[in-house]
PDB file of N, CA and C in Angstrom:
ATOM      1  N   UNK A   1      -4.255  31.365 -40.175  1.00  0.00           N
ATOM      2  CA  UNK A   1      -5.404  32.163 -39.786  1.00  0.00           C
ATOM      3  C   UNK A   1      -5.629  31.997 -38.278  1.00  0.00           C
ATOM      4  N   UNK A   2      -5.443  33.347 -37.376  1.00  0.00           N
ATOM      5  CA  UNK A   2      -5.954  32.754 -36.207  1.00  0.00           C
ATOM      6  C   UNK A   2      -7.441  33.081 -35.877  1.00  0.00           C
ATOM      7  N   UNK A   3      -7.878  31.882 -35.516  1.00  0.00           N
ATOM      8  CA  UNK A   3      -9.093  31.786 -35.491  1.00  0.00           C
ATOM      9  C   UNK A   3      -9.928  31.563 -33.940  1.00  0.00           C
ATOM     10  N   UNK A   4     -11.217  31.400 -33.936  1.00  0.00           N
ATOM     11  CA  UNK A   4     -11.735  31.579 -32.311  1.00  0.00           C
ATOM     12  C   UNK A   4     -11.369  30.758 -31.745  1.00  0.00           C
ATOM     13  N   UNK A   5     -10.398  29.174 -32.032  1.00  0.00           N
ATOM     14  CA  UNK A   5     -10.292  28.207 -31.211  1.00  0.00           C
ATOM     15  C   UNK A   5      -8.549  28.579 -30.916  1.00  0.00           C
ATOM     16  N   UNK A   6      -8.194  29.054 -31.637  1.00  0.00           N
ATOM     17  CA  UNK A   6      -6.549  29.860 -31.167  1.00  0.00           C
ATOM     18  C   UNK A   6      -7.092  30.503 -30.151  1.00  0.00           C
ATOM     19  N   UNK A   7      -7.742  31.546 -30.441  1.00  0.00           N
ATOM     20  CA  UNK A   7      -8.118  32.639 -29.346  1.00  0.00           C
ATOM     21  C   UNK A   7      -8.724  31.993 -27.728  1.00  0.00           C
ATOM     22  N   UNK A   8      -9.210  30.893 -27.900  1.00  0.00           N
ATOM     23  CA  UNK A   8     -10.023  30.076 -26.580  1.00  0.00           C
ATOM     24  C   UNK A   8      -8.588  29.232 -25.964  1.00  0.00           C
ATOM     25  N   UNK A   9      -7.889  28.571 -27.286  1.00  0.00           N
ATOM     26  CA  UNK A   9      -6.486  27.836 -26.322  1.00  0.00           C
ATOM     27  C   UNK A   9      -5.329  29.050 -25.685  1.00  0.00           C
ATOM     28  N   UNK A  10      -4.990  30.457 -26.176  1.00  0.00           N
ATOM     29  CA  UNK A  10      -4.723  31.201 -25.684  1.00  0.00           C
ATOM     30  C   UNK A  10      -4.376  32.102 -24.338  1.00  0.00           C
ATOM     31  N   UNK A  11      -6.296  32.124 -24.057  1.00  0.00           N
ATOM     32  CA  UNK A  11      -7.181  32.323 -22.831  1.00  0.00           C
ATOM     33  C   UNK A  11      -6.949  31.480 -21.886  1.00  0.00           C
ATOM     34  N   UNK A  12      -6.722  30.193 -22.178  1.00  0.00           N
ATOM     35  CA  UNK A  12      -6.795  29.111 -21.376  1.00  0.00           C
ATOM     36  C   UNK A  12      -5.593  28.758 -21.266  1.00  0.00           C
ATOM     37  N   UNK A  13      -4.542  28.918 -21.539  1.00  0.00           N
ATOM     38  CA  UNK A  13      -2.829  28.963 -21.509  1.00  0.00           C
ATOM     39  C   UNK A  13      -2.845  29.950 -20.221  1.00  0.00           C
ATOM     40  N   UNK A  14      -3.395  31.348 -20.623  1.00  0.00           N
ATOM     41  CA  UNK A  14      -2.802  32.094 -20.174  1.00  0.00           C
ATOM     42  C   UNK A  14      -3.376  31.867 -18.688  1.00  0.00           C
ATOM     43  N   UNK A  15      -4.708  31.780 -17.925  1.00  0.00           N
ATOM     44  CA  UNK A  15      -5.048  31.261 -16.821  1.00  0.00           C
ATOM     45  C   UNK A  15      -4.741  29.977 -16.515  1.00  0.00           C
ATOM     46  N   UNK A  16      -4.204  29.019 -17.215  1.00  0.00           N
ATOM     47  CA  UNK A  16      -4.006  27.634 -16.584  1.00  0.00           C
ATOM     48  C   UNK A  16      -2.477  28.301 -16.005  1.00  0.00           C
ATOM     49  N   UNK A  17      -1.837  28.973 -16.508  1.00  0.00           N
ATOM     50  CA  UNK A  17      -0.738  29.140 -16.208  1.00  0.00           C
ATOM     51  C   UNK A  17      -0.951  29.985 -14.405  1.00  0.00           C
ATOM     52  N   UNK A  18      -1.275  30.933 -14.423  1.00  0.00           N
ATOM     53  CA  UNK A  18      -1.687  31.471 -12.806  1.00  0.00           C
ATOM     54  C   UNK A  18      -2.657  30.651 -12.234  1.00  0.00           C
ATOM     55  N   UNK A  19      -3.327  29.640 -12.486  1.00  0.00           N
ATOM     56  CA  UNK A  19      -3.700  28.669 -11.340  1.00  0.00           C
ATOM     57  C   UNK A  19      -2.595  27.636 -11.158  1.00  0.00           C
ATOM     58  N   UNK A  20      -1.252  27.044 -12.193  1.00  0.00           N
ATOM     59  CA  UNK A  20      -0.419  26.071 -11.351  1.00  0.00           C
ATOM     60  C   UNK A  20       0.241  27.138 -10.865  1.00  0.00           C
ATOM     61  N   UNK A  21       0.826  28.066 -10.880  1.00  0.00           N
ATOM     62  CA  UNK A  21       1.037  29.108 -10.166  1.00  0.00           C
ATOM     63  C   UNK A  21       0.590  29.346  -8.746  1.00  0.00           C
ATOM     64  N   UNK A  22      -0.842  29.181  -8.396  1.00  0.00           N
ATOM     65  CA  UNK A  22      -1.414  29.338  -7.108  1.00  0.00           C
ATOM     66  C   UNK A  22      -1.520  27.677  -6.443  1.00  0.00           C
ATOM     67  N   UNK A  23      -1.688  26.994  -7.216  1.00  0.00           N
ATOM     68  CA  UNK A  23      -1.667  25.739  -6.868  1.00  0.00           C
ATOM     69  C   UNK A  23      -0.690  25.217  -4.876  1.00  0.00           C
ATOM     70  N   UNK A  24      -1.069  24.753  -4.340  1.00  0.00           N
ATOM     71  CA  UNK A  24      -0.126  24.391  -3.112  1.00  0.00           C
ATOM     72  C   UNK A  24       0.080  23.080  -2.612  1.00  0.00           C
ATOM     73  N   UNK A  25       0.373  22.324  -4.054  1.00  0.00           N
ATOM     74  CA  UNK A  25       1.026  20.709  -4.309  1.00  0.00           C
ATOM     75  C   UNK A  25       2.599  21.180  -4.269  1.00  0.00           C
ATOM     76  N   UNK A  26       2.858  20.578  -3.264  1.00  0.00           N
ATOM     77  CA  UNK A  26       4.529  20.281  -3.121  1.00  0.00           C
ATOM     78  C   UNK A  26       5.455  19.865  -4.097  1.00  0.00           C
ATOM     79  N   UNK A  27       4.322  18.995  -4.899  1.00  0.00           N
ATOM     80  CA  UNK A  27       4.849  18.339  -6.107  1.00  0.00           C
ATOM     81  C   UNK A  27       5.131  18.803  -7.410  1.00  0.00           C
ATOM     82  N   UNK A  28       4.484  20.279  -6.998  1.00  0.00           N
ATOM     83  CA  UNK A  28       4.798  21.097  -8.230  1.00  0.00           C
ATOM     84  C   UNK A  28       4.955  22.454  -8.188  1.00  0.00           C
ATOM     85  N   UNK A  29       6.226  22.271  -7.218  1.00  0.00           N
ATOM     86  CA  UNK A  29       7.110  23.294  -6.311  1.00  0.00           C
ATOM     87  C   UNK A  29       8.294  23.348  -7.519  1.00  0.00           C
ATOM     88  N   UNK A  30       9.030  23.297  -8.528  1.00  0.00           N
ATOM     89  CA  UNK A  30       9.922  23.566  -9.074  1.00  0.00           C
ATOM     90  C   UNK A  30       9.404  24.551 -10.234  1.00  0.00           C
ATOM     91  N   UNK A  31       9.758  24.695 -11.275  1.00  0.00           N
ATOM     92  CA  UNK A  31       9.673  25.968 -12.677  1.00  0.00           C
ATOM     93  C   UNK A  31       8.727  24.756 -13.469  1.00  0.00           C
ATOM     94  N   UNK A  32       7.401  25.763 -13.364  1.00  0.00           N
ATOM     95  CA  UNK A  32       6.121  24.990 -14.361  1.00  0.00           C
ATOM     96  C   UNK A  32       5.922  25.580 -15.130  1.00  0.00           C
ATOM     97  N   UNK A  33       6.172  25.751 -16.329  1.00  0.00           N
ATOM     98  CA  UNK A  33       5.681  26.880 -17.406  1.00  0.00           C
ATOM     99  C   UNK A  33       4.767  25.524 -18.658  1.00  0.00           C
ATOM    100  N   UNK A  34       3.654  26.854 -18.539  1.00  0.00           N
ATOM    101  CA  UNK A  34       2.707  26.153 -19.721  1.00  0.00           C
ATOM    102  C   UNK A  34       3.149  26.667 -21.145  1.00  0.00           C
ATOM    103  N   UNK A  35       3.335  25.617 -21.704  1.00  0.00           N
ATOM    104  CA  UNK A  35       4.311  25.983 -22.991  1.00  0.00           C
ATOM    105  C   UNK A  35       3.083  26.209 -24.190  1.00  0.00           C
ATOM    106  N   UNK A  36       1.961  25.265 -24.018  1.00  0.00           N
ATOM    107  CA  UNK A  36       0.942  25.713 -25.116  1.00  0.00           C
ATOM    108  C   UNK A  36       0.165  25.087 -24.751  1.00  0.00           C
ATOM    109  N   UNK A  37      -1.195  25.363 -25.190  1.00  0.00           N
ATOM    110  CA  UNK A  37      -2.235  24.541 -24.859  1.00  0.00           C
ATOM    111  C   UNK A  37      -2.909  24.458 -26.514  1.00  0.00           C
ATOM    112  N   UNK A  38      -3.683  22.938 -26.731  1.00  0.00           N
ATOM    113  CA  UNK A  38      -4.185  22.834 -27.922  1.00  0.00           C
ATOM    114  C   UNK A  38      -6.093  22.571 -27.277  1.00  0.00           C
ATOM    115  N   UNK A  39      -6.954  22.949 -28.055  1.00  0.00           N
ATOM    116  CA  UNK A  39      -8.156  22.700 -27.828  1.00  0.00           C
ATOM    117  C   UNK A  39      -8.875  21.568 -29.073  1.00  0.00           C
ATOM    118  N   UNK A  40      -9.693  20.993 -28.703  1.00  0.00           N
ATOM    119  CA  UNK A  40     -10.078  20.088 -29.578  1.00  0.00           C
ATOM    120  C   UNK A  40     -11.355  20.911 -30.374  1.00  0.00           C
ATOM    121  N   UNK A  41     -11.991  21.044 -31.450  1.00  0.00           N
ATOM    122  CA  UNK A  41     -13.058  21.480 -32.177  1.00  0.00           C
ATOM    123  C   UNK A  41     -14.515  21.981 -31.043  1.00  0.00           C
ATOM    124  N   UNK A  42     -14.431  20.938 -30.562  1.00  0.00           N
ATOM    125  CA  UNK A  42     -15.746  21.071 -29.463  1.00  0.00           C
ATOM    126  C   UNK A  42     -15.326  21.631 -28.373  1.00  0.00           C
ATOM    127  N   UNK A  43     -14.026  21.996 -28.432  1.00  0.00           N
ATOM    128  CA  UNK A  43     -13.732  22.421 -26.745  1.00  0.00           C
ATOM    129  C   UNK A  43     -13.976  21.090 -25.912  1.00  0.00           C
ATOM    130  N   UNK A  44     -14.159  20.258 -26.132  1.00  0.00           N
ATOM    131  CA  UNK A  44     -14.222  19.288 -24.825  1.00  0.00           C
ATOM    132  C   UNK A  44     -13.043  18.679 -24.069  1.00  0.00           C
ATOM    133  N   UNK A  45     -11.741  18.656 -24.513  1.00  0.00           N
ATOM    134  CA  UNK A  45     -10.909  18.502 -24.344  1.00  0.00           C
ATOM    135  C   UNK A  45      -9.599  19.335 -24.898  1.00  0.00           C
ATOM    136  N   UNK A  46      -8.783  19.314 -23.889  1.00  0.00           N
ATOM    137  CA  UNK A  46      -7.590  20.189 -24.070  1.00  0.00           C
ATOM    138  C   UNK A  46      -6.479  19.591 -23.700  1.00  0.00           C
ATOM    139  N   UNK A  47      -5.392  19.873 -24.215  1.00  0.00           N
ATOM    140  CA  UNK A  47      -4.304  19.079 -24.362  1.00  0.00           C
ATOM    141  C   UNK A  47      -3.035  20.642 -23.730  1.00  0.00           C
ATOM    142  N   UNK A  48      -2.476  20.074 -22.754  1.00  0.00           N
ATOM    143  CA  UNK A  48      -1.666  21.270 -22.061  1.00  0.00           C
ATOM    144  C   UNK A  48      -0.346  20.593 -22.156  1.00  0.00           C
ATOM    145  N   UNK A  49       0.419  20.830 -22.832  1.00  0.00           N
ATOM    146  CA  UNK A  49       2.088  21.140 -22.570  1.00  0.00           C
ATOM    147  C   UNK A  49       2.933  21.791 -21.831  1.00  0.00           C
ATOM    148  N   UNK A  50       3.730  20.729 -20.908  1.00  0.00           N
ATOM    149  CA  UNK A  50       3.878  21.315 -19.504  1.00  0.00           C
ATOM    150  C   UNK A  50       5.228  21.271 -19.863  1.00  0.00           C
ATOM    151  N   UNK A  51       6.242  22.322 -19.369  1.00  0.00           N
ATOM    152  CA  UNK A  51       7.704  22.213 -19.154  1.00  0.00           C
ATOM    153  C   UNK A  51       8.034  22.270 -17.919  1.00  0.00           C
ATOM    154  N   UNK A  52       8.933  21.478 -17.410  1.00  0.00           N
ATOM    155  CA  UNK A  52       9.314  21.511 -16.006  1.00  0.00           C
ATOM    156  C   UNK A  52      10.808  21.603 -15.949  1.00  0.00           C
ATOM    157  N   UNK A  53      11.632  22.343 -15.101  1.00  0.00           N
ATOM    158  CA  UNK A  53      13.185  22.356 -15.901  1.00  0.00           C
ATOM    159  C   UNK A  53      13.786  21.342 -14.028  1.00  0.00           C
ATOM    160  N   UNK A  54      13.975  20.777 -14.441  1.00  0.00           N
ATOM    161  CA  UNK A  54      14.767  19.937 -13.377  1.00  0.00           C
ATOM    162  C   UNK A  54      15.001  18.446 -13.545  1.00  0.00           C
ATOM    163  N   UNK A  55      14.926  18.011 -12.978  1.00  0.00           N
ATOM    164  CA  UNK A  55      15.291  16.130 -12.471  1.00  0.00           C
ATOM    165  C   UNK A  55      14.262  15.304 -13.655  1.00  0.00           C
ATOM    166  N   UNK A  56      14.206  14.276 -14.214  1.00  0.00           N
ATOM    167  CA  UNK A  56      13.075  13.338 -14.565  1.00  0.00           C
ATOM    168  C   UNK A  56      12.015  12.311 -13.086  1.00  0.00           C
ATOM    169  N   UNK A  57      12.983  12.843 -12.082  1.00  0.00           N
ATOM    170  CA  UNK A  57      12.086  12.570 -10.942  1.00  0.00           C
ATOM    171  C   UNK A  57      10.962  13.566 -10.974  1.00  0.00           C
ATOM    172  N   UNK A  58      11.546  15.202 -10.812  1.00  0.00           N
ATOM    173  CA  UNK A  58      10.470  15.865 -10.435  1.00  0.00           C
ATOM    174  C   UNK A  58       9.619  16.117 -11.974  1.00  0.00           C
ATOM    175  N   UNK A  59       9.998  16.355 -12.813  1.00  0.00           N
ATOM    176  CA  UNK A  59       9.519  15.992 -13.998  1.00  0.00           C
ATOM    177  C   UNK A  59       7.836  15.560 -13.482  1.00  0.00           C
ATOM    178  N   UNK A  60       7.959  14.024 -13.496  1.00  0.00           N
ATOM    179  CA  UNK A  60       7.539  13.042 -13.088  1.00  0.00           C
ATOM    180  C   UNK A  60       6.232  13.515 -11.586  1.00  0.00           C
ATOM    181  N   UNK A  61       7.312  14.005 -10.808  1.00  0.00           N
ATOM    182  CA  UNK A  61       6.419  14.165  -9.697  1.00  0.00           C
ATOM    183  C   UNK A  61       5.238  15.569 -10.357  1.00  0.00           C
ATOM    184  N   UNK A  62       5.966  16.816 -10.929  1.00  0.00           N
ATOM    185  CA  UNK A  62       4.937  17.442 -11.184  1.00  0.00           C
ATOM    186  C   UNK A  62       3.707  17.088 -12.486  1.00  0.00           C
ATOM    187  N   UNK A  63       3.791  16.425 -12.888  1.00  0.00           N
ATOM    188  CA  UNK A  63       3.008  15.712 -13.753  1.00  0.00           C
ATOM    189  C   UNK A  63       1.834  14.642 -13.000  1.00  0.00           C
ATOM    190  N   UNK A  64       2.375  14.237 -11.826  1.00  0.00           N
ATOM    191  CA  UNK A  64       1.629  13.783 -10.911  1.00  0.00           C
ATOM    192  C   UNK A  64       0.517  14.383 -10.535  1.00  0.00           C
ATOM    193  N   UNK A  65       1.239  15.500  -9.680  1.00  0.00           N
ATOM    194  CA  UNK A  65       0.891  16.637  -9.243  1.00  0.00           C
ATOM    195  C   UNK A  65      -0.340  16.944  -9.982  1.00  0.00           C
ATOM    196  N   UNK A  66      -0.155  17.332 -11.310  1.00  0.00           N
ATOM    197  CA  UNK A  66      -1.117  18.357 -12.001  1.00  0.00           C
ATOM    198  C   UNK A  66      -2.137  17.171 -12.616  1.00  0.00           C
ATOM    199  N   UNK A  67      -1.834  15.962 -12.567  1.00  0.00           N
ATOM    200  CA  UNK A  67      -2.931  14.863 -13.512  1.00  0.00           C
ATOM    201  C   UNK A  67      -3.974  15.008 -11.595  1.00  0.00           C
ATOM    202  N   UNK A  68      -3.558  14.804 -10.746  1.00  0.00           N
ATOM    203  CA  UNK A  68      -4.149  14.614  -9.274  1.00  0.00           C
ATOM    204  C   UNK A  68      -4.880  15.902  -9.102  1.00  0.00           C
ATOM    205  N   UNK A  69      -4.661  17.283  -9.507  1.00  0.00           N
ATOM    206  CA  UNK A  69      -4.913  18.217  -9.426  1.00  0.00           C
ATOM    207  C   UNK A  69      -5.948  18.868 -10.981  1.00  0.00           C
ATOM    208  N   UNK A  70      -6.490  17.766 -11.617  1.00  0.00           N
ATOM    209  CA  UNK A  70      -7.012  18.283 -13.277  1.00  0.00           C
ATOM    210  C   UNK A  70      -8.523  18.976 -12.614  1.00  0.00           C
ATOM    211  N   UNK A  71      -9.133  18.359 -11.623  1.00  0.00           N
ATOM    212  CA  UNK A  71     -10.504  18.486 -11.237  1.00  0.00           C
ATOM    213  C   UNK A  71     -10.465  19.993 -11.258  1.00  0.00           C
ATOM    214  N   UNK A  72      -9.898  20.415  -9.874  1.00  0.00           N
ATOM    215  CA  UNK A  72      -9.463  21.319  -9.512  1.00  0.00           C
ATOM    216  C   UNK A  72      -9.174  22.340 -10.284  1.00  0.00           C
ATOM    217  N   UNK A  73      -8.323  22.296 -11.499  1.00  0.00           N
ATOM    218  CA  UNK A  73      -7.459  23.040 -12.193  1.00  0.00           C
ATOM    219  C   UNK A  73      -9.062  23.265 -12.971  1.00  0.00           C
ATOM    220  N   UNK A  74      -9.466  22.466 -13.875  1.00  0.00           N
ATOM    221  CA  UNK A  74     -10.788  22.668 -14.843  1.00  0.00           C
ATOM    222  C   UNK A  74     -11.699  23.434 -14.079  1.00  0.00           C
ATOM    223  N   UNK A  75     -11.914  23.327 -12.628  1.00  0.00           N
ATOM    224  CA  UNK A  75     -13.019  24.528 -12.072  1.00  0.00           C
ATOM    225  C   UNK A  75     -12.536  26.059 -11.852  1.00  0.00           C
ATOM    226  N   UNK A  76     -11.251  26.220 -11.447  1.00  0.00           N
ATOM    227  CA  UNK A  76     -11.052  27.392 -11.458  1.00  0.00           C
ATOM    228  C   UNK A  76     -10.856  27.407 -12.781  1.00  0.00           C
ATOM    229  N   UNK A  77     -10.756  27.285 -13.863  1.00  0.00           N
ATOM    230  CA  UNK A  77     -10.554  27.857 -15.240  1.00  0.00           C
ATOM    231  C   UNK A  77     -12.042  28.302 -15.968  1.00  0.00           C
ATOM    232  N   UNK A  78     -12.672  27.020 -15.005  1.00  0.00           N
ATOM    233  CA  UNK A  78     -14.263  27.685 -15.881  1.00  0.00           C
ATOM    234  C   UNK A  78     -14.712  28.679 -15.048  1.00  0.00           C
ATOM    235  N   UNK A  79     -14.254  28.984 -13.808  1.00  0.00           N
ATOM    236  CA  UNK A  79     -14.566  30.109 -12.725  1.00  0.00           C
ATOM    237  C   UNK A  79     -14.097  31.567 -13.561  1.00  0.00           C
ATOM    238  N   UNK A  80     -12.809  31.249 -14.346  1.00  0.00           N
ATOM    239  CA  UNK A  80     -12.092  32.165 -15.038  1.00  0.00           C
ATOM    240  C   UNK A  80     -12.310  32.357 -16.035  1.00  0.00           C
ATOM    241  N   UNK A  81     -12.619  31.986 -17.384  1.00  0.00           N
ATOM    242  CA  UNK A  81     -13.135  31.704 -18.400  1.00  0.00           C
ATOM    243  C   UNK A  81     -14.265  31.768 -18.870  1.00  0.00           C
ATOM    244  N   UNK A  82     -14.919  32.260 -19.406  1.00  0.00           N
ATOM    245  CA  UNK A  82     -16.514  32.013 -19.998  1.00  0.00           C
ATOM    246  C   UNK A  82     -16.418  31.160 -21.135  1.00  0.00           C
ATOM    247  N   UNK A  83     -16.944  29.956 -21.003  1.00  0.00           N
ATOM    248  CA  UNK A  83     -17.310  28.601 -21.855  1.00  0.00           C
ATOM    249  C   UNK A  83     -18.209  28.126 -21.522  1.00  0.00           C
ATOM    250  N   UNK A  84     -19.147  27.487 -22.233  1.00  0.00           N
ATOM    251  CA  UNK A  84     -19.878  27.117 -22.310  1.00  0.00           C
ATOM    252  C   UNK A  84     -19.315  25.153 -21.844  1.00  0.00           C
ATOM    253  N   UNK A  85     -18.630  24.657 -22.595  1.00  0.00           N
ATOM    254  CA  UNK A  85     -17.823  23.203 -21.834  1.00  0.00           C
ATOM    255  C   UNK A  85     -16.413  23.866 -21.667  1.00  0.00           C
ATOM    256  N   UNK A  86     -16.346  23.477 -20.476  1.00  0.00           N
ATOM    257  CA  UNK A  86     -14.891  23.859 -19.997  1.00  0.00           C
ATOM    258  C   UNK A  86     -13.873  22.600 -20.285  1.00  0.00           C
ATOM    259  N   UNK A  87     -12.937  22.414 -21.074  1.00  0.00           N
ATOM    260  CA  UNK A  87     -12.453  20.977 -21.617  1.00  0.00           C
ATOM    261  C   UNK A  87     -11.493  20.117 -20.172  1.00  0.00           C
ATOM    262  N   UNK A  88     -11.515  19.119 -20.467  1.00  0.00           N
ATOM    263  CA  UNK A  88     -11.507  18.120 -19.495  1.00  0.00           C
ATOM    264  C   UNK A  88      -9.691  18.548 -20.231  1.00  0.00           C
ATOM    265  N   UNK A  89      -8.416  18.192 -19.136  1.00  0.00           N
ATOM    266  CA  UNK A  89      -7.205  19.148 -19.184  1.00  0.00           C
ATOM    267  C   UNK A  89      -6.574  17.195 -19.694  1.00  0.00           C
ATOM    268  N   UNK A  90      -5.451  17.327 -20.146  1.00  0.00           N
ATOM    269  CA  UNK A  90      -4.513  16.094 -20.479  1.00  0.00           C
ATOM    270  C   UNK A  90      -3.143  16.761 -20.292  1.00  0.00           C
ATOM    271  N   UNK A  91      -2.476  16.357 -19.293  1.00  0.00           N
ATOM    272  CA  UNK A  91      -1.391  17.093 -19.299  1.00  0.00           C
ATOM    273  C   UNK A  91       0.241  16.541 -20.205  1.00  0.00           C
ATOM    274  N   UNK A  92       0.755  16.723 -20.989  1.00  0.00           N
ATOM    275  CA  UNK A  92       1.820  16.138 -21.536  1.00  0.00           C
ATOM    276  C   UNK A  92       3.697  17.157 -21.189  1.00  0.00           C
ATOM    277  N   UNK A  93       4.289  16.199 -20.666  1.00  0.00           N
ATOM    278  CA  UNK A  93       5.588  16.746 -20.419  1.00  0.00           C
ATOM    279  C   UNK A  93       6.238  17.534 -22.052  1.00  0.00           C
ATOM    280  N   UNK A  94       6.433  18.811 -21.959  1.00  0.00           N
ATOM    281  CA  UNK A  94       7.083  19.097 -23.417  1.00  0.00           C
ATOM    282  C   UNK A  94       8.952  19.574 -23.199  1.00  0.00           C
ATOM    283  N   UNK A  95       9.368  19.063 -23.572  1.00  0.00           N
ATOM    284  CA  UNK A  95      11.232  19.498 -23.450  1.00  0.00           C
ATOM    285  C   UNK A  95      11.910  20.367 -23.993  1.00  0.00           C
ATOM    286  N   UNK A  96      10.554  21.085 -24.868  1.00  0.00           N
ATOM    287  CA  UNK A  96      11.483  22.029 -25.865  1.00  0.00           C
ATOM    288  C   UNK A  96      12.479  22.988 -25.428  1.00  0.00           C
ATOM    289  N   UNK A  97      11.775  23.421 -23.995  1.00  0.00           N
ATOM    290  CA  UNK A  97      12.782  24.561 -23.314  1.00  0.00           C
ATOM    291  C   UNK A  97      14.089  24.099 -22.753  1.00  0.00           C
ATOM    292  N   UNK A  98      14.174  22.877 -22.410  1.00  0.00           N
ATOM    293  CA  UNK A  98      14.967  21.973 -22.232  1.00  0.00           C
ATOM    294  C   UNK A  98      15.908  21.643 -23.320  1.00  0.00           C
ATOM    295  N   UNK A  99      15.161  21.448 -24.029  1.00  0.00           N
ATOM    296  CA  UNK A  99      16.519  21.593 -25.661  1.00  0.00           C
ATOM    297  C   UNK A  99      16.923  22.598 -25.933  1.00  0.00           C
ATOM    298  N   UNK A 100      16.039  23.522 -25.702  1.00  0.00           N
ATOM    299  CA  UNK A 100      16.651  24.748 -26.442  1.00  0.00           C
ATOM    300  C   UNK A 100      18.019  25.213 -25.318  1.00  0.00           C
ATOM    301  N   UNK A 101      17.924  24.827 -24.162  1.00  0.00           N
ATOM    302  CA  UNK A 101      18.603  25.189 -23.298  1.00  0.00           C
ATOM    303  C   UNK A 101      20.069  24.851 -24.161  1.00  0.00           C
ATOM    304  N   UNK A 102      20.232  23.635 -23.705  1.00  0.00           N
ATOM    305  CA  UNK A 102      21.109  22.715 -24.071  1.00  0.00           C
ATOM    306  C   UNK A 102      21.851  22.609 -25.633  1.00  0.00           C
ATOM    307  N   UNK A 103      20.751  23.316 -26.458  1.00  0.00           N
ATOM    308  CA  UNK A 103      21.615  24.001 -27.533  1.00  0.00           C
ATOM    309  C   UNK A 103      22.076  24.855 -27.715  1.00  0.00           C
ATOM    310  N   UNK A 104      21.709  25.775 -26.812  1.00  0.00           N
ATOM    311  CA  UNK A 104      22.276  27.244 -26.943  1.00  0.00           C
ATOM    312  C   UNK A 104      23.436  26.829 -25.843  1.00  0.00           C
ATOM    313  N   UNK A 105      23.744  26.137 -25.034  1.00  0.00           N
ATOM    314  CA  UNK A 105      25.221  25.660 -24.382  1.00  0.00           C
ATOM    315  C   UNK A 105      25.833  25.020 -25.309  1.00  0.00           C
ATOM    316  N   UNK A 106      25.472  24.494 -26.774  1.00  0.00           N
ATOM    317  CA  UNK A 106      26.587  24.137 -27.485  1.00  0.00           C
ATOM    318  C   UNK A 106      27.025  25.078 -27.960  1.00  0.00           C
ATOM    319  N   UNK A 107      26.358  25.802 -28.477  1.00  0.00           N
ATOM    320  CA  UNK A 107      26.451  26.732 -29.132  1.00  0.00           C
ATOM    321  C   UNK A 107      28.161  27.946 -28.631  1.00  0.00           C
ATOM    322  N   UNK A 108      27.545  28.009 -27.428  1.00  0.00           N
ATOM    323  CA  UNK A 108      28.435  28.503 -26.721  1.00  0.00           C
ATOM    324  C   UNK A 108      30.031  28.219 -26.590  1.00  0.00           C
ATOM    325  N   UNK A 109      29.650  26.876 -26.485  1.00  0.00           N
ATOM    326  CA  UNK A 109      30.860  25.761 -26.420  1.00  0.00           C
ATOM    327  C   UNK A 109      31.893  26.274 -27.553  1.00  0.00           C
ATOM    328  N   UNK A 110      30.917  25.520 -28.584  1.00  0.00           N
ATOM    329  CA  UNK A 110      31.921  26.336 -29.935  1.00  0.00           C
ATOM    330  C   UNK A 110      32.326  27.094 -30.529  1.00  0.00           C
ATOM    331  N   UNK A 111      31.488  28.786 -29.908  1.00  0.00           N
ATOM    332  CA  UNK A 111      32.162  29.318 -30.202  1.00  0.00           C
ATOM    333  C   UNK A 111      33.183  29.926 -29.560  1.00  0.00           C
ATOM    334  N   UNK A 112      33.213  29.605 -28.276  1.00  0.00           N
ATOM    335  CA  UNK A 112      34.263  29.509 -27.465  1.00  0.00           C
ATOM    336  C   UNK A 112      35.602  28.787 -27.710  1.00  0.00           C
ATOM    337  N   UNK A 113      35.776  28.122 -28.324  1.00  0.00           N
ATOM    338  CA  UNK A 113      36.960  26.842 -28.746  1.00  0.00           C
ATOM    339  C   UNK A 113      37.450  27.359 -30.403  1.00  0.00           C
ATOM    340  N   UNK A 114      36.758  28.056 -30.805  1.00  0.00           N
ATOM    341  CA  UNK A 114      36.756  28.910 -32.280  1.00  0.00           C
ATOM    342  C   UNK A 114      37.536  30.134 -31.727  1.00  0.00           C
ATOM    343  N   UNK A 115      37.233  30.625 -31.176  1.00  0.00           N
ATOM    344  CA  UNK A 115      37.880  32.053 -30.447  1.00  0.00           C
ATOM    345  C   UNK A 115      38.758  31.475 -29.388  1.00  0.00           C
ATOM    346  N   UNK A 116      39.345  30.702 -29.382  1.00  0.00           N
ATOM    347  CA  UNK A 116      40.341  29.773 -28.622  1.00  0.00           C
ATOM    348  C   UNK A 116      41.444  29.722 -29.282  1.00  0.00           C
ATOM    349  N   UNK A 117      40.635  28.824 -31.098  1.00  0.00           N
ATOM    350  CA  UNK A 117      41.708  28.500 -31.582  1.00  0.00           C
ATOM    351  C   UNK A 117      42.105  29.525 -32.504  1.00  0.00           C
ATOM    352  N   UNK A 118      41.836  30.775 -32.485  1.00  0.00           N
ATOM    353  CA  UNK A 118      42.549  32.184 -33.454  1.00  0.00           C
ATOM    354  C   UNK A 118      43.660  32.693 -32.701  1.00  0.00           C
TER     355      UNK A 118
END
């Protein structure tokens, strides 16, 4: 069922995503895609899943970046957003795009070596 708190983590995906976008931290100068955002019952907190496709340095550094940058990020969202509590942001590294990468190169692999060996 999607319901009004789908519809609020949604909203808030979709603008958290064009503010790290506008953002002008150095540190989170490589590919930032917000992969999902979860909201808690009260809205008071939100939980953002960040993909970053590069190094576990920069990984690392943009995660920096965006925990140094939460103040910031939570005011333009409530600037953007109509809420009543604008949720305090938790940022977590997610890899899925990263796996998925990396499986669809196996993928490849084999069937390349299949059409090799005919």
């Amino acid at each position: 069922m999607y319901d009004r708190y789908d519809r609020i983590a949604e909203e808030i995906k979709r603008e958290l995503s064009n503010v790290i976008r506008e953002l002008k931290d150095p540190r989170i100068g490589g590919v930032v895609s917000v992969v999902a955002v979860d909201v808690t019952k009260d809205l008071r907190y939100a939980k953002a899943y960040i993909s970053v496709l590069g190094s576990d340095e920069e990984k690392e550094n943009a995660l920096s970046g965006l925990k140094s940058a939460a103040g910031f990020i939570r005011r333009e969202i409530g600037n953007r957003v109509m809420l009543r509590h604008v949720p305090e942001f938790h940022f977590v590294i997610d890899n899925s795009i990263e796996h998925g990468i990396n499986i669809s190169k196996l993928i490849d692999e084999v069937r390349k070596k299949d059409e090799e060996s005919k």
